[in-house]
Protein backbone atom coordinates (compact mmCIF):
# COMPACT_ATOMS: atom_id res chain seq x y z
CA UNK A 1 -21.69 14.70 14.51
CA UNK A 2 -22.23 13.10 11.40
CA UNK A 3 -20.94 10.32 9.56
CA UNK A 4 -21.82 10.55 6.20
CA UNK A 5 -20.82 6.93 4.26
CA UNK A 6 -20.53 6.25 0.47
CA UNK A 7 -22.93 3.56 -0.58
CA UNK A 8 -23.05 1.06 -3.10
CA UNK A 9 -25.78 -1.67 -4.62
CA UNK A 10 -24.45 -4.12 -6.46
CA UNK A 11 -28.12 -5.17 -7.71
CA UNK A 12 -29.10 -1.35 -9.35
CA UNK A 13 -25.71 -0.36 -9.42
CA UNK A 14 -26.91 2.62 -7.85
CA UNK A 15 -24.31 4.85 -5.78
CA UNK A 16 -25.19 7.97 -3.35
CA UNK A 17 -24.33 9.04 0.40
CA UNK A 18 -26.11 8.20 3.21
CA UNK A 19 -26.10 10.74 6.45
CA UNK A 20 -26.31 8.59 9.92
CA UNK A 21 -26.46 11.61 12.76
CA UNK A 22 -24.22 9.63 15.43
CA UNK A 23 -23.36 11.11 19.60
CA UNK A 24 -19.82 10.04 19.80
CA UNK A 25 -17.84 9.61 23.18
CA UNK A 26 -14.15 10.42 23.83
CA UNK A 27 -11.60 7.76 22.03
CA UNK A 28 -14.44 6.74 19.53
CA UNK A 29 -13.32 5.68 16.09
CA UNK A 30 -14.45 5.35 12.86
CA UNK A 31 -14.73 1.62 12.87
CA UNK A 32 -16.49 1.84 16.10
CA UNK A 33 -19.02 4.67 14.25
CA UNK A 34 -19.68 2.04 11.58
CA UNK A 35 -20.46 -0.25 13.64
CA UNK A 36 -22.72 1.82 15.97
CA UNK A 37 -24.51 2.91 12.18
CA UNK A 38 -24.89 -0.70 11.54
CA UNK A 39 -26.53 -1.91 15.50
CA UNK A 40 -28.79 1.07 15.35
CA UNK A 41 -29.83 2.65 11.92
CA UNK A 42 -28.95 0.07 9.07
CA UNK A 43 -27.85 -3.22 9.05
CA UNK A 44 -27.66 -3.30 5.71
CA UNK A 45 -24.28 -1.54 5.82
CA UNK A 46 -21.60 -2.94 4.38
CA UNK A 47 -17.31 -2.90 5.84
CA UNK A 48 -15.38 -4.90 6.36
CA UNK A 49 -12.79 -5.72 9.75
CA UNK A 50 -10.98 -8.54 11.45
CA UNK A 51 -8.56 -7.68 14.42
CA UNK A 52 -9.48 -4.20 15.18
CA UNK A 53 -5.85 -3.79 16.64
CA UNK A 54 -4.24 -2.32 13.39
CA UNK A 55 -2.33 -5.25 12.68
CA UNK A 56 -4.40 -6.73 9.54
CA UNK A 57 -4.95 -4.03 7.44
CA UNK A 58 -9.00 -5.57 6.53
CA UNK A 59 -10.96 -2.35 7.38
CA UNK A 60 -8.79 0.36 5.31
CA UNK A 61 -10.68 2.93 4.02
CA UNK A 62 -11.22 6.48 3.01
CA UNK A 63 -11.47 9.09 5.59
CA UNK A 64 -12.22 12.57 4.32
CA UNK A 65 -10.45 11.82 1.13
CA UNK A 66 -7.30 9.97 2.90
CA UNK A 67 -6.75 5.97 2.90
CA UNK A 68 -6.89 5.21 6.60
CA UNK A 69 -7.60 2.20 9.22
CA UNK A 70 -10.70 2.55 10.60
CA UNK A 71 -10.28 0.89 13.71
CA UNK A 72 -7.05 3.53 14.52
CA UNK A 73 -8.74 6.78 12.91
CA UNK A 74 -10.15 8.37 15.64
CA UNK A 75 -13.13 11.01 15.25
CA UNK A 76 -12.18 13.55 17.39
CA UNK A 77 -9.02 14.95 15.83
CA UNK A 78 -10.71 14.59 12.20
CA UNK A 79 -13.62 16.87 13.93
CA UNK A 80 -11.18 19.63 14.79
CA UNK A 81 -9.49 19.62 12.06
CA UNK A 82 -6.24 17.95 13.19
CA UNK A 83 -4.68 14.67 12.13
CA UNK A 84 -4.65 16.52 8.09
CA UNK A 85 -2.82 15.18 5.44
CA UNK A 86 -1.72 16.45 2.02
CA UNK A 87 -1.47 13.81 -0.58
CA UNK A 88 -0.79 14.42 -4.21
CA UNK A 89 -4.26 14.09 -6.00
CA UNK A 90 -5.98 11.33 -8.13
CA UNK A 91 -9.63 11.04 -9.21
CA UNK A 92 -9.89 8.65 -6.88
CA UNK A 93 -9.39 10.28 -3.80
CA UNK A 94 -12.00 12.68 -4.72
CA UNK A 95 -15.06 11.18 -5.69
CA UNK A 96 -16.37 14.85 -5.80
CA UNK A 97 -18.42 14.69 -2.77
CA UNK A 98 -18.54 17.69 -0.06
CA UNK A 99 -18.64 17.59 3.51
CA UNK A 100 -18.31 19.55 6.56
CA UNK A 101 -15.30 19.00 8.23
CA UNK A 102 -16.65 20.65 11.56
CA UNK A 103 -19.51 18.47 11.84
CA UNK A 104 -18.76 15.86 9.10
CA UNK A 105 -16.72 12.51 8.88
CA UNK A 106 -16.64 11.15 5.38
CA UNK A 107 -16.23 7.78 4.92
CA UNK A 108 -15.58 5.68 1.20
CA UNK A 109 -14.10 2.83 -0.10
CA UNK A 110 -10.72 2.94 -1.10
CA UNK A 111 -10.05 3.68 -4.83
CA UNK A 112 -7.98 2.09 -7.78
CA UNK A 113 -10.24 -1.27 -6.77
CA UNK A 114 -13.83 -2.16 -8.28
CA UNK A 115 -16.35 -1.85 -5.94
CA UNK A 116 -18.49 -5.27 -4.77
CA UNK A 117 -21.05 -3.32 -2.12
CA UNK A 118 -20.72 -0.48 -0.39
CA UNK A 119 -17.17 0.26 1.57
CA UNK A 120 -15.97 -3.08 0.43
CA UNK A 121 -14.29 -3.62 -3.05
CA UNK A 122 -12.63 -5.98 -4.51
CA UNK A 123 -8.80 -6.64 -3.36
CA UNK A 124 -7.84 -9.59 -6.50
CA UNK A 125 -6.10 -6.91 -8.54
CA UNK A 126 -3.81 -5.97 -5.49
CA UNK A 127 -3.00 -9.37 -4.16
CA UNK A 128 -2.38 -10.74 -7.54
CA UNK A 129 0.55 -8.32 -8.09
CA UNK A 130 1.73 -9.18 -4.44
CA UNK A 131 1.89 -12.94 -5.42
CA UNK A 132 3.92 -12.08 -8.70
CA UNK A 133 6.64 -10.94 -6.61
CA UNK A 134 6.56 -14.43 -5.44
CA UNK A 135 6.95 -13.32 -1.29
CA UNK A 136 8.82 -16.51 -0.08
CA UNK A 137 11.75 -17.31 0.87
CA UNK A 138 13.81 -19.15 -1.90
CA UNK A 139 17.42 -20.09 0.16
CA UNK A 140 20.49 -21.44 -1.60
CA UNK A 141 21.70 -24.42 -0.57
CA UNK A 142 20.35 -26.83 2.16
CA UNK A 143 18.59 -25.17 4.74
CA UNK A 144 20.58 -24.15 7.98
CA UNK A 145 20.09 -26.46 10.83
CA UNK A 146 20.34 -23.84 13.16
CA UNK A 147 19.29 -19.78 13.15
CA UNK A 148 21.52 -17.50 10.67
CA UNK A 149 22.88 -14.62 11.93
CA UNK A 150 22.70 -11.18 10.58
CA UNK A 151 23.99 -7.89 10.98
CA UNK A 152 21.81 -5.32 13.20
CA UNK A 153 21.92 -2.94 10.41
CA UNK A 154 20.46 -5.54 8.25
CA UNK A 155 17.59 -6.24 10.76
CA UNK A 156 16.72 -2.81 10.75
CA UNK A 157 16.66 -2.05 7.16
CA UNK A 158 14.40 -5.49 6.92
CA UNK A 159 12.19 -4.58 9.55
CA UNK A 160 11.32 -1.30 7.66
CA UNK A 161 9.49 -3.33 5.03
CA UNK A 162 8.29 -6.38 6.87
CA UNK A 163 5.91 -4.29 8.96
CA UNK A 164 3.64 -3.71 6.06
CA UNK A 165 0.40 -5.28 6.71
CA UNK A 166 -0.70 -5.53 3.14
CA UNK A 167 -3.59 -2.92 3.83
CA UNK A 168 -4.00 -1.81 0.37
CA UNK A 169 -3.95 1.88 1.19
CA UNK A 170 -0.59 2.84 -0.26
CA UNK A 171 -2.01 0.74 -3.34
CA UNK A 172 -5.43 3.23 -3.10
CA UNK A 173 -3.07 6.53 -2.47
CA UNK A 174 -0.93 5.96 -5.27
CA UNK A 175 -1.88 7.73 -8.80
CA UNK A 176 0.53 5.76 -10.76
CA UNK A 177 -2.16 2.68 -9.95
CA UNK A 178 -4.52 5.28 -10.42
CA UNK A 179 -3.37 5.81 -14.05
CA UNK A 180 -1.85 2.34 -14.48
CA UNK A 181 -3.89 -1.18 -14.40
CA UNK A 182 -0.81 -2.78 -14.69
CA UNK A 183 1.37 -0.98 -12.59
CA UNK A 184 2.63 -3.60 -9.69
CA UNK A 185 2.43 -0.97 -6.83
CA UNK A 186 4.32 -0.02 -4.01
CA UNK A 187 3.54 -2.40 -1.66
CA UNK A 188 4.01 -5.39 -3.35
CA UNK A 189 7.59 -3.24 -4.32
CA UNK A 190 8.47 -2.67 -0.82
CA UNK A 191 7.99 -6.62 -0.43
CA UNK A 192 9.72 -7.09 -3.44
CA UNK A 193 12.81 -5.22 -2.13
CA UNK A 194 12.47 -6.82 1.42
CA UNK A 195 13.46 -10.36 -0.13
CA UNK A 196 15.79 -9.10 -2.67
CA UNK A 197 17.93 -7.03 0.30
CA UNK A 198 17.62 -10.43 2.77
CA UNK A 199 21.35 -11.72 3.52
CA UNK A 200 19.26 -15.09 3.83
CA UNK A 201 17.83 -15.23 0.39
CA UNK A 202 19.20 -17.36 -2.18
CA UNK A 203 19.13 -15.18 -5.65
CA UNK A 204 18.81 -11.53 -4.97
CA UNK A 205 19.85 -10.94 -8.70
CA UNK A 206 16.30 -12.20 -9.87
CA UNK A 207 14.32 -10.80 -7.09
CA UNK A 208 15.62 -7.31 -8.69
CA UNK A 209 15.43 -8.08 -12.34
CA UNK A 210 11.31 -9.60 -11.79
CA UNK A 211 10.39 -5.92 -11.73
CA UNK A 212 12.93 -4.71 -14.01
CA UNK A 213 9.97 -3.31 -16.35
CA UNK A 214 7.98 -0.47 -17.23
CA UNK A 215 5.24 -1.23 -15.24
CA UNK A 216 7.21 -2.17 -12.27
CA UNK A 217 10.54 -0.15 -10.54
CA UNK A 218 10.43 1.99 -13.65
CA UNK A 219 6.47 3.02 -13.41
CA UNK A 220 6.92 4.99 -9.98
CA UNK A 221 6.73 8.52 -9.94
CA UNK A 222 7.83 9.69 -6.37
CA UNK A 223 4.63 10.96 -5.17
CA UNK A 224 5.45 9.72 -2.10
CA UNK A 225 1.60 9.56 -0.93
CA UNK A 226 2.31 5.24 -0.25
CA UNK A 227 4.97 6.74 2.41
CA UNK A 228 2.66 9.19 3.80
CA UNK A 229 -0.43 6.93 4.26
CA UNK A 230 1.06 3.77 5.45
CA UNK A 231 0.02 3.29 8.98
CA UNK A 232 3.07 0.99 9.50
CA UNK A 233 5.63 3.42 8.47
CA UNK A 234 6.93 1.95 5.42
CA UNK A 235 8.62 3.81 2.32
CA UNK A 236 8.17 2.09 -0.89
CA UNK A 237 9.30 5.09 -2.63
CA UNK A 238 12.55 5.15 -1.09
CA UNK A 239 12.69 1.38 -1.46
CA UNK A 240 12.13 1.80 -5.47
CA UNK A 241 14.66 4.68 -5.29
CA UNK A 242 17.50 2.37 -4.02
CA UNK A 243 16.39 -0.89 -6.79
CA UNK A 244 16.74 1.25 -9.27
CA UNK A 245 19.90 2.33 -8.40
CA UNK A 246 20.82 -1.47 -7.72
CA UNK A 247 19.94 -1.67 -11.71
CA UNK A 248 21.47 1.44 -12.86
CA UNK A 249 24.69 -0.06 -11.29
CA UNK A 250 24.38 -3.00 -12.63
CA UNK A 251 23.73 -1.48 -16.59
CA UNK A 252 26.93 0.50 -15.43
CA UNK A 253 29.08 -2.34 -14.27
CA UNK A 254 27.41 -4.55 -17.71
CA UNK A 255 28.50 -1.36 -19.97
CA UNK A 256 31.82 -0.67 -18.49
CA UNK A 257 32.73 -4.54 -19.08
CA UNK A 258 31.71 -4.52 -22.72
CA UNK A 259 34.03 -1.82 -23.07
CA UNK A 260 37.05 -2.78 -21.08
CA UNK A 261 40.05 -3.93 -22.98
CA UNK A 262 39.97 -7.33 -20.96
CA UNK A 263 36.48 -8.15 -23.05
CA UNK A 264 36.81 -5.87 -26.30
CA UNK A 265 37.03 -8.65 -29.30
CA UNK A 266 40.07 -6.86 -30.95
CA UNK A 267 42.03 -7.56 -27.75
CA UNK A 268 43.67 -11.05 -28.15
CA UNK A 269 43.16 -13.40 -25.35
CA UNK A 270 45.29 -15.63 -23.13
């Protein structure tokens, strides 16, 4: 097989594919190919990993035009054709390079980030959004002095959105970012929602209202290609669906109120 990797200099600025001719054994993945590339034929190759058990997100990439972990993708299925995916398109996810999928596993940084070298690019833009949702707890009151209790429903509905491992590849999938610098993104949405929807959390009204713009709940489009990608199963889109019904309710309930007879400045009051 072949593993043909996107390439990057910094220096020149030059960009082109290199083709590394690989013999790959049962279970073999694409982080383990990069690696292999890197040991044998050049070291000069540039990825990035950490944990290699698909729990910190660090060596997301794109695999034959889909946002993937590397250390989970395996070669095998890609090679017959299995594990596809249909994503709604961007320039991004098509760089406009070719390969055969018989014979061929294509391998590229993930877009909607500047590049710094090779498969690496630079994740600022992305984390920077995630830290304007402020992710923290902020509590009313004193803190408990024991554990706080809460429903199993709520658990579950939480758990949906805490597994995301902040991977970037919903943020790469997504051609709202793709279109929009200053669109926040769905996973730093799908955090966003986690605290605002937490029974423990102090002021859910402001964790709503802090993306209450057009770059933020409002920017989404539904493509649905964050749900698709995320290796964690999470759904920003459906997250985003139910905040902006949370704010739609709320313009109801604030428009219904201006209008009641209880409020209406002709009406005299007690």
């Amino acid at each position: 097989m072949i593993l043909k990797v996107f390439r990057y200099d910094p220096g020149s600025g030059e960009q082109r594919y290199d083709r590394f001719p690989l013999m790959h054994r049962p279970g073999m993945t694409v982080l383990e190919a990069l690696f292999l590339v890197a040991s044998e034929q050049d070291d000069s190759l540039a990825f990035r990993y950490s944990c290699r058990g698909a729990v910190c997100g660090t060596c997301a990439v794109l695999v034959n035009h889909v946002p993937r972990l590397a250390c989970r993708t395996r070669l095998e299925p890609l090679l017959r054709g299995e594990d596809l995916l249909a994503l709604a398109p961007h320039p991004g996810l098509e760089l406009g390079e070719a390969y055969s999928p018989d014979e061929e596993v294509l391998v590229e940084p993930l877009p909607n980030m500047p590049l710094i070298k090779d498969l690496v690019v630079d994740q600022e833009g992305f984390f920077s959004k995630y830290r304007m949702i402020s992710p923290v707890f902020r509590p009313s009151g004193e803190l408990p002095g024991k554990e706080q209790l809460m429903y199993p429903s709520a658990v579950r509905e939480l758990e949906t959105y805490t597994n995301c491992i902040l991977c970037a590849s919903c943020y790469a999938a997504c051609p709202v970012n793709a279109a929009d610098d200053e669109y926040i993104g769905p996973a730093a949405l799908a955090k966003l929602y986690r605290f605002a929807i937490d029974p423990r959390e102090g002021d859910h009204g402001s964790r709503f209202a802090r993306a209450d713009t057009p770059h933020g709940w409002w920017a989404c489009r539904f493509f649905t290609n964050c749900a698709k990608v995320c290796p964690k199963g999470v759904t920003p889109n459906v997250a985003i669906g139910k905040a902006r019904g949370v704010l739609e309710g709320r313009g109801k309930d604030s428009r219904d109120k201006e209008h009641s007879p209880a409020t209406d400045s002709h009406v005299p009051r007690e």
